[in-house]
C-alpha atoms as a PDB file:
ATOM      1  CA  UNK A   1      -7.171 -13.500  -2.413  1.00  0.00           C
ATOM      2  CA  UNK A   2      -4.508 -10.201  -2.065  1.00  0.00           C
ATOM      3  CA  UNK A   3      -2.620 -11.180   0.475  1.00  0.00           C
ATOM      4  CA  UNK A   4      -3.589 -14.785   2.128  1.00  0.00           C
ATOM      5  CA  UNK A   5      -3.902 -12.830   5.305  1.00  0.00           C
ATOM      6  CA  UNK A   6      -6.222 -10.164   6.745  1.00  0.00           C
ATOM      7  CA  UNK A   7      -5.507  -8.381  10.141  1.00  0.00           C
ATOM      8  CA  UNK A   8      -8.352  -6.992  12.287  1.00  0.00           C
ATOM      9  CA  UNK A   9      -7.697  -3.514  13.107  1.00  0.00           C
ATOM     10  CA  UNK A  10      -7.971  -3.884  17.342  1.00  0.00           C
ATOM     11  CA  UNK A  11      -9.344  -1.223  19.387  1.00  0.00           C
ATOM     12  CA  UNK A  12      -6.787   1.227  21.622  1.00  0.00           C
ATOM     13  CA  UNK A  13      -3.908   0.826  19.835  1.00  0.00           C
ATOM     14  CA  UNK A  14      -1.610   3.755  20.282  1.00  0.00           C
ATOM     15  CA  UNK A  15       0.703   3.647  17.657  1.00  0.00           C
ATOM     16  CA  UNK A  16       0.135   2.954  14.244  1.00  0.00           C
ATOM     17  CA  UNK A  17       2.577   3.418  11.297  1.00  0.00           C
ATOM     18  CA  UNK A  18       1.132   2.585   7.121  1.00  0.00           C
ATOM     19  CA  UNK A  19       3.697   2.660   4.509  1.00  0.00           C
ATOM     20  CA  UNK A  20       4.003   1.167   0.673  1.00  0.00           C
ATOM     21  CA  UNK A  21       7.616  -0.350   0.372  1.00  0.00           C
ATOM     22  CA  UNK A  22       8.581  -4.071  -1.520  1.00  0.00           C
ATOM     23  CA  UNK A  23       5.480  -3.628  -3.447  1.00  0.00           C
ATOM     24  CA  UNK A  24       3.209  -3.813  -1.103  1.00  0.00           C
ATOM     25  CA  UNK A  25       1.644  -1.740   1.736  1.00  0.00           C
ATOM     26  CA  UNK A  26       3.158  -2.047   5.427  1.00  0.00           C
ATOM     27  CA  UNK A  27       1.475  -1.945   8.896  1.00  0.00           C
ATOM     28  CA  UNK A  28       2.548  -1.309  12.234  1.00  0.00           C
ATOM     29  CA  UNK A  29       0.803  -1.851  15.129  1.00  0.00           C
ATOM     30  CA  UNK A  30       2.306  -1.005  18.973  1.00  0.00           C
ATOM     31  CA  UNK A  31       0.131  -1.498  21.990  1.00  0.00           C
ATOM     32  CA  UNK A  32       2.092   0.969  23.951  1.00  0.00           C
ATOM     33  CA  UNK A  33       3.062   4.807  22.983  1.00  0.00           C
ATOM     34  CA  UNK A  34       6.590   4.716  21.421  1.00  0.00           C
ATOM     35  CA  UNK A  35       8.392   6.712  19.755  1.00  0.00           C
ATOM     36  CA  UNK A  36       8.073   8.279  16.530  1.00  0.00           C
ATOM     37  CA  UNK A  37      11.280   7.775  15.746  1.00  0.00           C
ATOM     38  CA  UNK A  38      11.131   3.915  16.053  1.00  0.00           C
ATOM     39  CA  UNK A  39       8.686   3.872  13.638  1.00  0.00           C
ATOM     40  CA  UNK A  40      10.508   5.606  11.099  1.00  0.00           C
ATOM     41  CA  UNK A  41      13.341   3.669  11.673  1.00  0.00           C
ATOM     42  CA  UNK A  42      11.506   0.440  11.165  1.00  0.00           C
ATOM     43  CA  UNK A  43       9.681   1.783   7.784  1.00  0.00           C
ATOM     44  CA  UNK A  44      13.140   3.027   6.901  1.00  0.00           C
ATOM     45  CA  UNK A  45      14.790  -0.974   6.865  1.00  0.00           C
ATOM     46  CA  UNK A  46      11.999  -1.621   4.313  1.00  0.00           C
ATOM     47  CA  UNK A  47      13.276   0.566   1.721  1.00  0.00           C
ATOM     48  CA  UNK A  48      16.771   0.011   3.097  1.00  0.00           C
ATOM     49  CA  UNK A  49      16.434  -3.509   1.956  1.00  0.00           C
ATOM     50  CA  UNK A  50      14.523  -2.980  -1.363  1.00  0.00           C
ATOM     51  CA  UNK A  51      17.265  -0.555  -2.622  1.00  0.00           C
ATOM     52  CA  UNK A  52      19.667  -3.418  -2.060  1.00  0.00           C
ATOM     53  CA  UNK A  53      17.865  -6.496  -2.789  1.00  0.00           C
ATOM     54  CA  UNK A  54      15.207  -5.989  -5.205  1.00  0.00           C
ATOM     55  CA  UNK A  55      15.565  -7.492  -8.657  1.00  0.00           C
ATOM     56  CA  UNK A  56      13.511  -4.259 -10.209  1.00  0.00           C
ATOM     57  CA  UNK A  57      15.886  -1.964  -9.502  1.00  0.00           C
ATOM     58  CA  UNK A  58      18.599  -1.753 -11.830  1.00  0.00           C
ATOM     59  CA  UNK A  59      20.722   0.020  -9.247  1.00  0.00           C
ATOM     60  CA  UNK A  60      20.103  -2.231  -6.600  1.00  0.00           C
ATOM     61  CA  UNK A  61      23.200  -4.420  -5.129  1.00  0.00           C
ATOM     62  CA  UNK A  62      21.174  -7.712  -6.260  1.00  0.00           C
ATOM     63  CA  UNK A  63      20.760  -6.509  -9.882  1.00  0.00           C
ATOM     64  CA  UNK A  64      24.940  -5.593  -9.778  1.00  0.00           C
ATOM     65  CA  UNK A  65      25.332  -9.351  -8.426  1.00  0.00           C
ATOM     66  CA  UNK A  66      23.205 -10.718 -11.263  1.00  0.00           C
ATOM     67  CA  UNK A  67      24.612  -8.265 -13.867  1.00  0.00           C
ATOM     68  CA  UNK A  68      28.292  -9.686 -12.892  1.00  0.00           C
ATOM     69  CA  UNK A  69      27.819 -13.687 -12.992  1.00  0.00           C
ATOM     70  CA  UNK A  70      30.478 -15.566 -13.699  1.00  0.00           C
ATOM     71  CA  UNK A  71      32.847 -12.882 -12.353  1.00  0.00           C
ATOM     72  CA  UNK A  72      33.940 -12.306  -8.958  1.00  0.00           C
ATOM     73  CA  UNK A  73      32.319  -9.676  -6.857  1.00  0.00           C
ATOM     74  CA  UNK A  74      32.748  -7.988  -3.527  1.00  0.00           C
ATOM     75  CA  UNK A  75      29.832  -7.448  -1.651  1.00  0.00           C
ATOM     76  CA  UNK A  76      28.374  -5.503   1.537  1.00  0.00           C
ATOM     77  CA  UNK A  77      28.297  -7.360   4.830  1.00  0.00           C
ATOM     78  CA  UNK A  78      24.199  -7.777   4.278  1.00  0.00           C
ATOM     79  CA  UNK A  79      24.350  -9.274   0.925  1.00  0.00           C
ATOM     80  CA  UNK A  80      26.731 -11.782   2.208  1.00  0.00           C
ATOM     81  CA  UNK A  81      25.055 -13.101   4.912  1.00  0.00           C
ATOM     82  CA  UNK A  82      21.314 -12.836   3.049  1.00  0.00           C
ATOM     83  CA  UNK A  83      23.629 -15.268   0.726  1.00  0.00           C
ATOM     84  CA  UNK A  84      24.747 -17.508   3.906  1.00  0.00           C
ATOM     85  CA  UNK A  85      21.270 -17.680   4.619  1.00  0.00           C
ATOM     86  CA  UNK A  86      19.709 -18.536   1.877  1.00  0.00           C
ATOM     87  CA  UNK A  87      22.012 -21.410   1.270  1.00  0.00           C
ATOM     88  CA  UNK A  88      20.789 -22.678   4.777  1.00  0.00           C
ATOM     89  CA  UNK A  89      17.358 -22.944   3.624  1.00  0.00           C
ATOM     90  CA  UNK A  90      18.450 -24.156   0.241  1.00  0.00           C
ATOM     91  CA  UNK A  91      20.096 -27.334   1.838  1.00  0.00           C
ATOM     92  CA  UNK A  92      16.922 -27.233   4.874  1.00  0.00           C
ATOM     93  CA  UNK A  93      14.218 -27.718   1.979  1.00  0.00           C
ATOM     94  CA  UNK A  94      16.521 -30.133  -0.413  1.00  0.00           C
ATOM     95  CA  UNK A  95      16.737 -27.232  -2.686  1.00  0.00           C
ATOM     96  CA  UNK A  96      13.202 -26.607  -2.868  1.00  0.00           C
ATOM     97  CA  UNK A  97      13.948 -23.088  -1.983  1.00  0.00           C
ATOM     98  CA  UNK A  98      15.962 -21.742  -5.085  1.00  0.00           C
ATOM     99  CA  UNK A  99      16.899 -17.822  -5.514  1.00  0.00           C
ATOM    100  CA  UNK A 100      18.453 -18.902  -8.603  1.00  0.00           C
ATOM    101  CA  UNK A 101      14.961 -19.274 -10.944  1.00  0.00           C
ATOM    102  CA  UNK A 102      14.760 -15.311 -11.938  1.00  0.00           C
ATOM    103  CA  UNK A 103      15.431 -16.387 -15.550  1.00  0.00           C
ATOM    104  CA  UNK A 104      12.623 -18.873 -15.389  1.00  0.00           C
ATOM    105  CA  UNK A 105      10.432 -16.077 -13.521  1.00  0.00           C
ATOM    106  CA  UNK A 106      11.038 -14.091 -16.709  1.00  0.00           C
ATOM    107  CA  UNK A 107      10.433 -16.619 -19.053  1.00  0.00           C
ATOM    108  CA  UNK A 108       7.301 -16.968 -17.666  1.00  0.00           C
ATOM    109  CA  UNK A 109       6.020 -13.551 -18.044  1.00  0.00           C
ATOM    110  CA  UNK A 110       7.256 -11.840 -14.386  1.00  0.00           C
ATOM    111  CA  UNK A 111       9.786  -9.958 -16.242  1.00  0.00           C
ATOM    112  CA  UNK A 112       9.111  -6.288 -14.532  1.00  0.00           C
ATOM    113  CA  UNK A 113       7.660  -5.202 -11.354  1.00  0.00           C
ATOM    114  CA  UNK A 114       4.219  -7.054 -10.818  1.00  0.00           C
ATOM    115  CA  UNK A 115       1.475  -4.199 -11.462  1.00  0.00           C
ATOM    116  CA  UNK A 116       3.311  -4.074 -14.872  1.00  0.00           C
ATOM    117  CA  UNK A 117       3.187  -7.309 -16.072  1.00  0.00           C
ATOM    118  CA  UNK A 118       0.794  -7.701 -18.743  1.00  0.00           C
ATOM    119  CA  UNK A 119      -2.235  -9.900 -17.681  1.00  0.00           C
ATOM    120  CA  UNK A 120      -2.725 -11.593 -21.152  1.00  0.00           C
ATOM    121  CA  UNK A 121       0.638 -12.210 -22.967  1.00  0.00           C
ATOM    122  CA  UNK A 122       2.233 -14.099 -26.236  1.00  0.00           C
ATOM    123  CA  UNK A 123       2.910 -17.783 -26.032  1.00  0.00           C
ATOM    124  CA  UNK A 124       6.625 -18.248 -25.850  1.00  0.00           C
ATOM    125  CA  UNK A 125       9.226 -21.405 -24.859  1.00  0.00           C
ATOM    126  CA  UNK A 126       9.465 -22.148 -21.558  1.00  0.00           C
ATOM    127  CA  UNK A 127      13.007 -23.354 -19.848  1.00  0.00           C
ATOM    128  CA  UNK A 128      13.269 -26.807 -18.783  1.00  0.00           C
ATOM    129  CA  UNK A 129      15.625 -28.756 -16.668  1.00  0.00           C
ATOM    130  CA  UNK A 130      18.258 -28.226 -18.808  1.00  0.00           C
ATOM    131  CA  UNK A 131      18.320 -24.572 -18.159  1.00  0.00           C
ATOM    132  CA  UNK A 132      18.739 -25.231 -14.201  1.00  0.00           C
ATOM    133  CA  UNK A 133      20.576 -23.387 -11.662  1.00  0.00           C
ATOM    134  CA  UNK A 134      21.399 -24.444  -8.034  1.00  0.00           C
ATOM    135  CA  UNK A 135      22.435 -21.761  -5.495  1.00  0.00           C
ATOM    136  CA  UNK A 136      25.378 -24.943  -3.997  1.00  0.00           C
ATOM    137  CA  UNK A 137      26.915 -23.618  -7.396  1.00  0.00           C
ATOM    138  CA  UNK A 138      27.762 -19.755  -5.982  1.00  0.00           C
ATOM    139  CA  UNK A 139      31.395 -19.709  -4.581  1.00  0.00           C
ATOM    140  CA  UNK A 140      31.393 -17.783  -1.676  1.00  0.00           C
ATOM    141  CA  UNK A 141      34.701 -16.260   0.349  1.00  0.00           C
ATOM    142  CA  UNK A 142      33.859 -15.280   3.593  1.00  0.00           C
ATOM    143  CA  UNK A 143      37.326 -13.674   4.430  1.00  0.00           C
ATOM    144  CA  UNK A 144      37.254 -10.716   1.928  1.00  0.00           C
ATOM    145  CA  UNK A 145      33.109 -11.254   0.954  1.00  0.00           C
ATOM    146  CA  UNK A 146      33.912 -12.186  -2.620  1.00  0.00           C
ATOM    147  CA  UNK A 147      30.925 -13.625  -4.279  1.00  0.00           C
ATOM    148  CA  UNK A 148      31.184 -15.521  -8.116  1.00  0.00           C
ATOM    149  CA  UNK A 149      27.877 -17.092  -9.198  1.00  0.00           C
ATOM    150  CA  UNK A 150      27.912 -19.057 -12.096  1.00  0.00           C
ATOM    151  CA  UNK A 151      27.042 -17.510 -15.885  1.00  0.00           C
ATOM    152  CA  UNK A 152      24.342 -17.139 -16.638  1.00  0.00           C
ATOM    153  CA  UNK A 153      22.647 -17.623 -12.977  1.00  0.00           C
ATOM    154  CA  UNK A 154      20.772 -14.720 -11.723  1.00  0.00           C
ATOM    155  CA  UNK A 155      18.996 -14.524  -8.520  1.00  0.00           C
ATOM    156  CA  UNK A 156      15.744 -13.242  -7.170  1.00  0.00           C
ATOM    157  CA  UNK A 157      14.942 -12.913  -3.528  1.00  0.00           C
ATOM    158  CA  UNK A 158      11.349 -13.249  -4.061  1.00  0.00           C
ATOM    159  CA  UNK A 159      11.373 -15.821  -1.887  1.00  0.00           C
ATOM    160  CA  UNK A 160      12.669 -14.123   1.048  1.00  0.00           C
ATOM    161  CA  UNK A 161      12.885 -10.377   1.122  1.00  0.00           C
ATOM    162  CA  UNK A 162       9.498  -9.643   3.023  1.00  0.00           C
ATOM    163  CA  UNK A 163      10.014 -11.893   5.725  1.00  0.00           C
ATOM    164  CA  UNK A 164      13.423 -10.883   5.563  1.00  0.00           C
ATOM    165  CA  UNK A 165      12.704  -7.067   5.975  1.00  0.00           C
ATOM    166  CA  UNK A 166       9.959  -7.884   8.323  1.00  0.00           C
ATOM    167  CA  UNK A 167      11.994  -9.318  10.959  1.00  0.00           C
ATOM    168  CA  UNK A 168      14.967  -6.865  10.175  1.00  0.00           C
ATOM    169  CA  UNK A 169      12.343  -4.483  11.328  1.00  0.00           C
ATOM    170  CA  UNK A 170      11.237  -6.260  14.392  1.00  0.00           C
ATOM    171  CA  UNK A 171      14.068  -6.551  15.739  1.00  0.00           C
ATOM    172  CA  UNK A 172      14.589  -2.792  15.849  1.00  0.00           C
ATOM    173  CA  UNK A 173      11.176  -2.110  17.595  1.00  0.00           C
ATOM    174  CA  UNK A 174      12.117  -4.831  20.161  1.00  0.00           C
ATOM    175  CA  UNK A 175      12.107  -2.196  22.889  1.00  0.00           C
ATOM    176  CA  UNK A 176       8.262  -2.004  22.400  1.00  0.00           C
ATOM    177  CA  UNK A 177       7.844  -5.528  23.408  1.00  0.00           C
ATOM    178  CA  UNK A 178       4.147  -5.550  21.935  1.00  0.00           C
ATOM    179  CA  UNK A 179       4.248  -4.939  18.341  1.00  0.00           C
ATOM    180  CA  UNK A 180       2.784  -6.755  15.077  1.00  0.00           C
ATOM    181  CA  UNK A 181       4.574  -5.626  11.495  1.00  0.00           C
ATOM    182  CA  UNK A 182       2.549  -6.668   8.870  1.00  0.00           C
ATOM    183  CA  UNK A 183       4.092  -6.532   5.401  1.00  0.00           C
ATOM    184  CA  UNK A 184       1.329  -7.451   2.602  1.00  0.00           C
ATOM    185  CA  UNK A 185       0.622 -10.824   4.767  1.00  0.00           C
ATOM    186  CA  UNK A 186       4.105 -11.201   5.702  1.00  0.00           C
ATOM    187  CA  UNK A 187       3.616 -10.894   9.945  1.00  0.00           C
ATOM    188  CA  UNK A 188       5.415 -10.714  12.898  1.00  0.00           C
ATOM    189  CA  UNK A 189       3.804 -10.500  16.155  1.00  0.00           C
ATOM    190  CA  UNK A 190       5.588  -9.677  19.315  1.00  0.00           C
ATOM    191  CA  UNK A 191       4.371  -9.557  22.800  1.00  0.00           C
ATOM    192  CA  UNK A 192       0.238 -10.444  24.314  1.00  0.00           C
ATOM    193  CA  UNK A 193      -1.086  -7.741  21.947  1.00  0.00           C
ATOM    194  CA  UNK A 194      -3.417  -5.083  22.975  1.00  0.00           C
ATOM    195  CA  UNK A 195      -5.853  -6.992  25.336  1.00  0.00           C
ATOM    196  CA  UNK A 196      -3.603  -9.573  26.452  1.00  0.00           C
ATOM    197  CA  UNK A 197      -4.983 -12.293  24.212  1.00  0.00           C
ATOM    198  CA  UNK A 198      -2.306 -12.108  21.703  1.00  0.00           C
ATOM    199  CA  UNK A 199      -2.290 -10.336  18.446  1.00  0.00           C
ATOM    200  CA  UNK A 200      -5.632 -12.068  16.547  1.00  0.00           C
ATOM    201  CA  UNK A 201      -5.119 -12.090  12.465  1.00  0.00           C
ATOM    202  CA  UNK A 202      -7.081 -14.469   9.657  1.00  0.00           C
ATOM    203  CA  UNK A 203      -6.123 -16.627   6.952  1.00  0.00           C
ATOM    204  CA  UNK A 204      -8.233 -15.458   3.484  1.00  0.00           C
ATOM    205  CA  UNK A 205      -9.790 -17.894   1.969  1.00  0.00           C
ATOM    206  CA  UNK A 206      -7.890 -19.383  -1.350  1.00  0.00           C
ATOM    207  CA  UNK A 207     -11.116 -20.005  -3.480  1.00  0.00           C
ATOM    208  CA  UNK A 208     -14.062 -17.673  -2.308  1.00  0.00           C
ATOM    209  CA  UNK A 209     -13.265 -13.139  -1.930  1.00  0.00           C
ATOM    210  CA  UNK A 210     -13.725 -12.329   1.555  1.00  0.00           C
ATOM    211  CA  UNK A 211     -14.361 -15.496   3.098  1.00  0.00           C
ATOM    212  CA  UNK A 212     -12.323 -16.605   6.260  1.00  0.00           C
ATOM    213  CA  UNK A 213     -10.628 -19.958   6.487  1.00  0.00           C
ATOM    214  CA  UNK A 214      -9.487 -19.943   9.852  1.00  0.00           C
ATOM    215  CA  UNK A 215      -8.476 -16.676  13.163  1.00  0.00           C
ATOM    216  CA  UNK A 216      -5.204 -17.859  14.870  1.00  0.00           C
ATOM    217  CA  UNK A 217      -3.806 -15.428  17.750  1.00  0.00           C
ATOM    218  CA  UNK A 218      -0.219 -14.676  17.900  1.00  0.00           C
ATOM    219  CA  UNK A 219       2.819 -14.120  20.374  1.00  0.00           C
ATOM    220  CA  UNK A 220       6.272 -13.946  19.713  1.00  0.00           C
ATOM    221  CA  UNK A 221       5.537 -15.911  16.484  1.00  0.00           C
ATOM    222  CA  UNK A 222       5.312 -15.341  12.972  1.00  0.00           C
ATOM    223  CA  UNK A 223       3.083 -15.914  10.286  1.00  0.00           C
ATOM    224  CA  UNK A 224       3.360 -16.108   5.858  1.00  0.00           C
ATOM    225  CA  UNK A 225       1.331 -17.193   3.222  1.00  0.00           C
ATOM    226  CA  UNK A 226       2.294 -18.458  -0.478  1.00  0.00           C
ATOM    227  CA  UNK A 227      -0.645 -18.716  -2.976  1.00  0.00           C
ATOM    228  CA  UNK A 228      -0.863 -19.713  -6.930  1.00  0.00           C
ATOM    229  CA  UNK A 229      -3.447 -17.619  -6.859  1.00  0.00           C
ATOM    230  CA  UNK A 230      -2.259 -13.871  -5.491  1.00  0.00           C
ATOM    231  CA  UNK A 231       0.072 -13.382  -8.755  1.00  0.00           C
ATOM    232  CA  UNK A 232      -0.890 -14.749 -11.809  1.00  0.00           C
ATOM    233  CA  UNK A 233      -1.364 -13.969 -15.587  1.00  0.00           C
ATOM    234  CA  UNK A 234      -2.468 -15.780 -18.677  1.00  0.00           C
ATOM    235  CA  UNK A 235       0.530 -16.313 -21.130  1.00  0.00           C
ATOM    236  CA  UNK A 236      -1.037 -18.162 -24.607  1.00  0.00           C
ATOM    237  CA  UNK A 237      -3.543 -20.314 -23.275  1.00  0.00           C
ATOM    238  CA  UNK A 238      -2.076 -21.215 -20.086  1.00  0.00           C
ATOM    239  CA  UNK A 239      -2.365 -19.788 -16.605  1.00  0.00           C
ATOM    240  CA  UNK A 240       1.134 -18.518 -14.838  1.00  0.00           C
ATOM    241  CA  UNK A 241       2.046 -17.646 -11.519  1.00  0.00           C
ATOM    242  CA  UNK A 242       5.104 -17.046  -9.677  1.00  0.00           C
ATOM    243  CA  UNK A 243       6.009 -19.910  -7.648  1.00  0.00           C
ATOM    244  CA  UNK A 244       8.558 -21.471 -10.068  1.00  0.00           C
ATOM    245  CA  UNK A 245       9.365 -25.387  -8.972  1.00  0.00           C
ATOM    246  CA  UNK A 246      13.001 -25.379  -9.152  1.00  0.00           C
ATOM    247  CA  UNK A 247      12.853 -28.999 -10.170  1.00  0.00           C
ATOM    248  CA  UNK A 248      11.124 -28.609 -13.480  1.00  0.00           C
ATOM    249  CA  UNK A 249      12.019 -24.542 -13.739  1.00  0.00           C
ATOM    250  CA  UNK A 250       8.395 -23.502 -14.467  1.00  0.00           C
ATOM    251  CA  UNK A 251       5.114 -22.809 -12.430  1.00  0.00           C
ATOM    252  CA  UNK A 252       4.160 -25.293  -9.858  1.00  0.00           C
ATOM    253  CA  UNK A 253       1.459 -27.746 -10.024  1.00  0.00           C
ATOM    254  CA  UNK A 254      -0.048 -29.344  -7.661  1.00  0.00           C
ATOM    255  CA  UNK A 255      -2.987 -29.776  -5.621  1.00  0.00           C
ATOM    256  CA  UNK A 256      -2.326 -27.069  -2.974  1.00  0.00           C
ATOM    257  CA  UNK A 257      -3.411 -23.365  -4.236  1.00  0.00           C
ATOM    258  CA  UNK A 258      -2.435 -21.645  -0.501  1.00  0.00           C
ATOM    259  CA  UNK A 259       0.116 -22.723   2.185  1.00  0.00           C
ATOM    260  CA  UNK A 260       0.284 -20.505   5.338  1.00  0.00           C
ATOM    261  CA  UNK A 261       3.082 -21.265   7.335  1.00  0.00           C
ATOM    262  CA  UNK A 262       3.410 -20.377  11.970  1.00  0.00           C
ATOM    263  CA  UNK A 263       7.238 -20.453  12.589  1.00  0.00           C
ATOM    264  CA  UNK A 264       9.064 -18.303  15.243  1.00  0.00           C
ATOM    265  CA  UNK A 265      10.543 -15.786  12.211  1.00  0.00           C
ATOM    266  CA  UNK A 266       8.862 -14.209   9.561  1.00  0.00           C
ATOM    267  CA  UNK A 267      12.186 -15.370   7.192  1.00  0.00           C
ATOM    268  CA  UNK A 268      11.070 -18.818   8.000  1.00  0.00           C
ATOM    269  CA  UNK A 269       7.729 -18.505   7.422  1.00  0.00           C
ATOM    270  CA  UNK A 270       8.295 -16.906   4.250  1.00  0.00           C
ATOM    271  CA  UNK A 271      10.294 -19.685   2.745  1.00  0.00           C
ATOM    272  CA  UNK A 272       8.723 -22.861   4.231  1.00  0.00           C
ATOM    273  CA  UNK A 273       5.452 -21.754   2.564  1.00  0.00           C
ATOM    274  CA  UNK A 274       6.708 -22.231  -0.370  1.00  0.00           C
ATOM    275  CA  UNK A 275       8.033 -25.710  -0.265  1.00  0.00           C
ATOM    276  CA  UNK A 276       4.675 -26.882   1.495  1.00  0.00           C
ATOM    277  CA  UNK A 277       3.217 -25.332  -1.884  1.00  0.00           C
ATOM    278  CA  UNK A 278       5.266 -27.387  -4.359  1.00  0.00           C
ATOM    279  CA  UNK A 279       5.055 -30.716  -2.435  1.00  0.00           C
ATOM    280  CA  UNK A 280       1.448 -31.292  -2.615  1.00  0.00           C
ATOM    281  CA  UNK A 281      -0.633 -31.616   0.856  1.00  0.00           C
ATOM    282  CA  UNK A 282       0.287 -34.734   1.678  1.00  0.00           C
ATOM    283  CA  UNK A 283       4.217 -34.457   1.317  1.00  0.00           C
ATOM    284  CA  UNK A 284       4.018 -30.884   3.001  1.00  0.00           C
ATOM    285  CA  UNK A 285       2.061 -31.713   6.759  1.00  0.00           C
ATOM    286  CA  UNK A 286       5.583 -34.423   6.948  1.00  0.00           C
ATOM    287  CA  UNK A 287       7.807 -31.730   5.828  1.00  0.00           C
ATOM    288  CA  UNK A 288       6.660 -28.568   8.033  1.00  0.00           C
ATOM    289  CA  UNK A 289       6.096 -31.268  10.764  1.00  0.00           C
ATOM    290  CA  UNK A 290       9.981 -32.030  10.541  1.00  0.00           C
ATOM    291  CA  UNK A 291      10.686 -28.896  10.438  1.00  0.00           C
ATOM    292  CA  UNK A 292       9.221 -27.969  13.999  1.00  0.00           C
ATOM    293  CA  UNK A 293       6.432 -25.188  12.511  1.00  0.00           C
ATOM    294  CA  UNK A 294       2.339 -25.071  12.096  1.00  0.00           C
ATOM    295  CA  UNK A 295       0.625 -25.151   9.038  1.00  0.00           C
ATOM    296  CA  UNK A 296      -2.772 -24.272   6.763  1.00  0.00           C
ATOM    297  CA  UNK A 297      -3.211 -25.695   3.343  1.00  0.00           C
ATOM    298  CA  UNK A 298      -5.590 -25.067   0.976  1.00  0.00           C
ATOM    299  CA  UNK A 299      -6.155 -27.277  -2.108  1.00  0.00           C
ATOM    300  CA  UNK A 300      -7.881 -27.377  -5.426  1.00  0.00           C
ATOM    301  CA  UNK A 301     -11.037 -29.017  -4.121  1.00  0.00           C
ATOM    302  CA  UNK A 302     -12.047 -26.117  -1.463  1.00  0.00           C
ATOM    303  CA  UNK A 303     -10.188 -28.428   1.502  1.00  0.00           C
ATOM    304  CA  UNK A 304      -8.481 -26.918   4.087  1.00  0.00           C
ATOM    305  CA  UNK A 305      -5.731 -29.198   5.888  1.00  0.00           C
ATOM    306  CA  UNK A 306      -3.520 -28.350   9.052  1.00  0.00           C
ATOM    307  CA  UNK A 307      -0.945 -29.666  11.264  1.00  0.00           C
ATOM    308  CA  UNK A 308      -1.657 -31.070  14.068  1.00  0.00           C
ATOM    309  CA  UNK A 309      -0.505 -28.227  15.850  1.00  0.00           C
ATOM    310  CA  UNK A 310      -2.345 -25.220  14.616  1.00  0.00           C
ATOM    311  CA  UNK A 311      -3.776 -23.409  16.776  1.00  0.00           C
ATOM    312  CA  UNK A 312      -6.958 -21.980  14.957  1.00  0.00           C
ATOM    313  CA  UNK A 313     -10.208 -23.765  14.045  1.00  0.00           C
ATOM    314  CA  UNK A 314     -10.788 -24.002  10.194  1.00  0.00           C
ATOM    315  CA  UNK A 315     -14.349 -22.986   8.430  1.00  0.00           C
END
């Protein structure tokens, strides 16, 4: 499972843009002629935002942040309200979405960009609760956009970027009313698609290469999938992936290996998939279903659970 979501290629589409930015290649789709220009500019937010967000770059305004905790830092308009908003989804999910796990990330083994990490690697101690951080702890001064994080806390925007970036984007090609951005299974769909029926994409199957769990069609929504199973390496004996559980600081656990997540933005998307991950299947249906959005999970056992509201048929 690469991405946790395919997307049929439909006939007549008119526009079509492919690009490799945040690690992972980009589509866009347009069911009308538009510009070229639009295009660019939407491929051109994706490495707007990686330049200023990703941990991997050393230049990058994140990796300045994280360099400077414990000090005071001014920061551009963006990073300051990425900040505000991941503190809203902080206290939305009871803190079960957490920028503030990178150094439990690298502890783990996800120390450099993914297609570097080593896939078999040397035992070593894993942080525990003791070594937790909260994003409540950043102070945050909205007047002059002075930022001081704690010591020792760095962050990692993992959990956001690419459904962060992807609606960036869509809301610059909002002029072409019928539109799907697709960023590595990261999708926003916009409009009735090219035959009217919506734009039709698939959830991969967790378990079982090129099998198809379930076909949903989308408008005007937005669609994300987390998985224990798309990054992962062997560290000692012991499987790792890259959903940390910010309440024990280390790999999750539980019986859910996928969680796909319907919302109206691809930023919400991204981060409730996560949550529904690290609660288990039964916590997560209560939890997305308070939250308003549509969900798939896939467990251990080959199972596929939704919401009552999802609007695909599962195999």
């Amino acid at each position: 499972m690469s991405s946790g979501l395919r997307l049929p290629s439909p006939p007549g589409l008119l526009a079509h843009r492919q690009f490799f930015a945040m690690n992972t290649t980009v589509r866009v789709f347009a069911a009308e002629q538009v510009p070229v220009d639009l295009l660019e500019r939407a491929e051109s937010v994706f490495h707007r935002i990686e330049r200023t967000f990703s941990r991997f770059r050393p230049d990058s305004e994140l990796s300045r942040l994280n360099a400077a905790s414990g000090n005071e830092v001014a920061v551009s308009p963006e990073m300051f309200r990425l900040l505000q908003l991941c503190l809203a989804y902080h206290d939305r999910t009871n803190g079960l979405f957490e920028p503030a796990i990178l150094p439990n990330l690298e502890a783990c083994g996800y120390d450099r960009s993914f297609e570097l990490v080593p896939q078999h690697q040397h035992a070593s101690v894993m942080p525990g609760p003791e070594a937790r951080r909260s994003l409540r702890d950043v102070k945050m001064d909205s007047i002059d956009l002075l930022v001081r994080t704690p010591r020792a806390m760095r962050l990692d925007f993992g959990g956001i970027g690419k459904g962060y970036a992807v609606d960036e984007a869509a809301q610059l090609l909002r002029p072409a009313e019928d539109f799907l951005i697709d960023a590595g299974g990261d999708i926003s769909a916009s409009g009735d698609g090219p035959d009217g029926d919506g734009w039709t994409v698939s959830i991969a199957d967790a378990l079982v290469e090129g099998r198809e769990r379930s076909i949903i069609d989308l408008r005007n929504q937005a669609l994300a999938t987390s998985a224990t199973t798309r990054r992962s390496w062997i560290r000692g004996a012991v499987t790792h992936h890259h959903i940390i559980d910010p309440r024990t600081g280390r790999p999750a656990h539980t019986d859910v290996l996928a969680a796909s997540v319907i919302a109206q933005s691809a930023t919400e998307a991204d981060v409730y998939a996560k949550p529904a991950l690290l609660l288990g299947a039964e916590k997560a249906l209560t939890f997305l279903a308070s939250l308003g959005v549509e969900g798939l999970l896939q467990t251990h056992n080959g199972r596929a659970i939704t919401t009552t509201g999802w609007p695909g048929g599962v195999a």
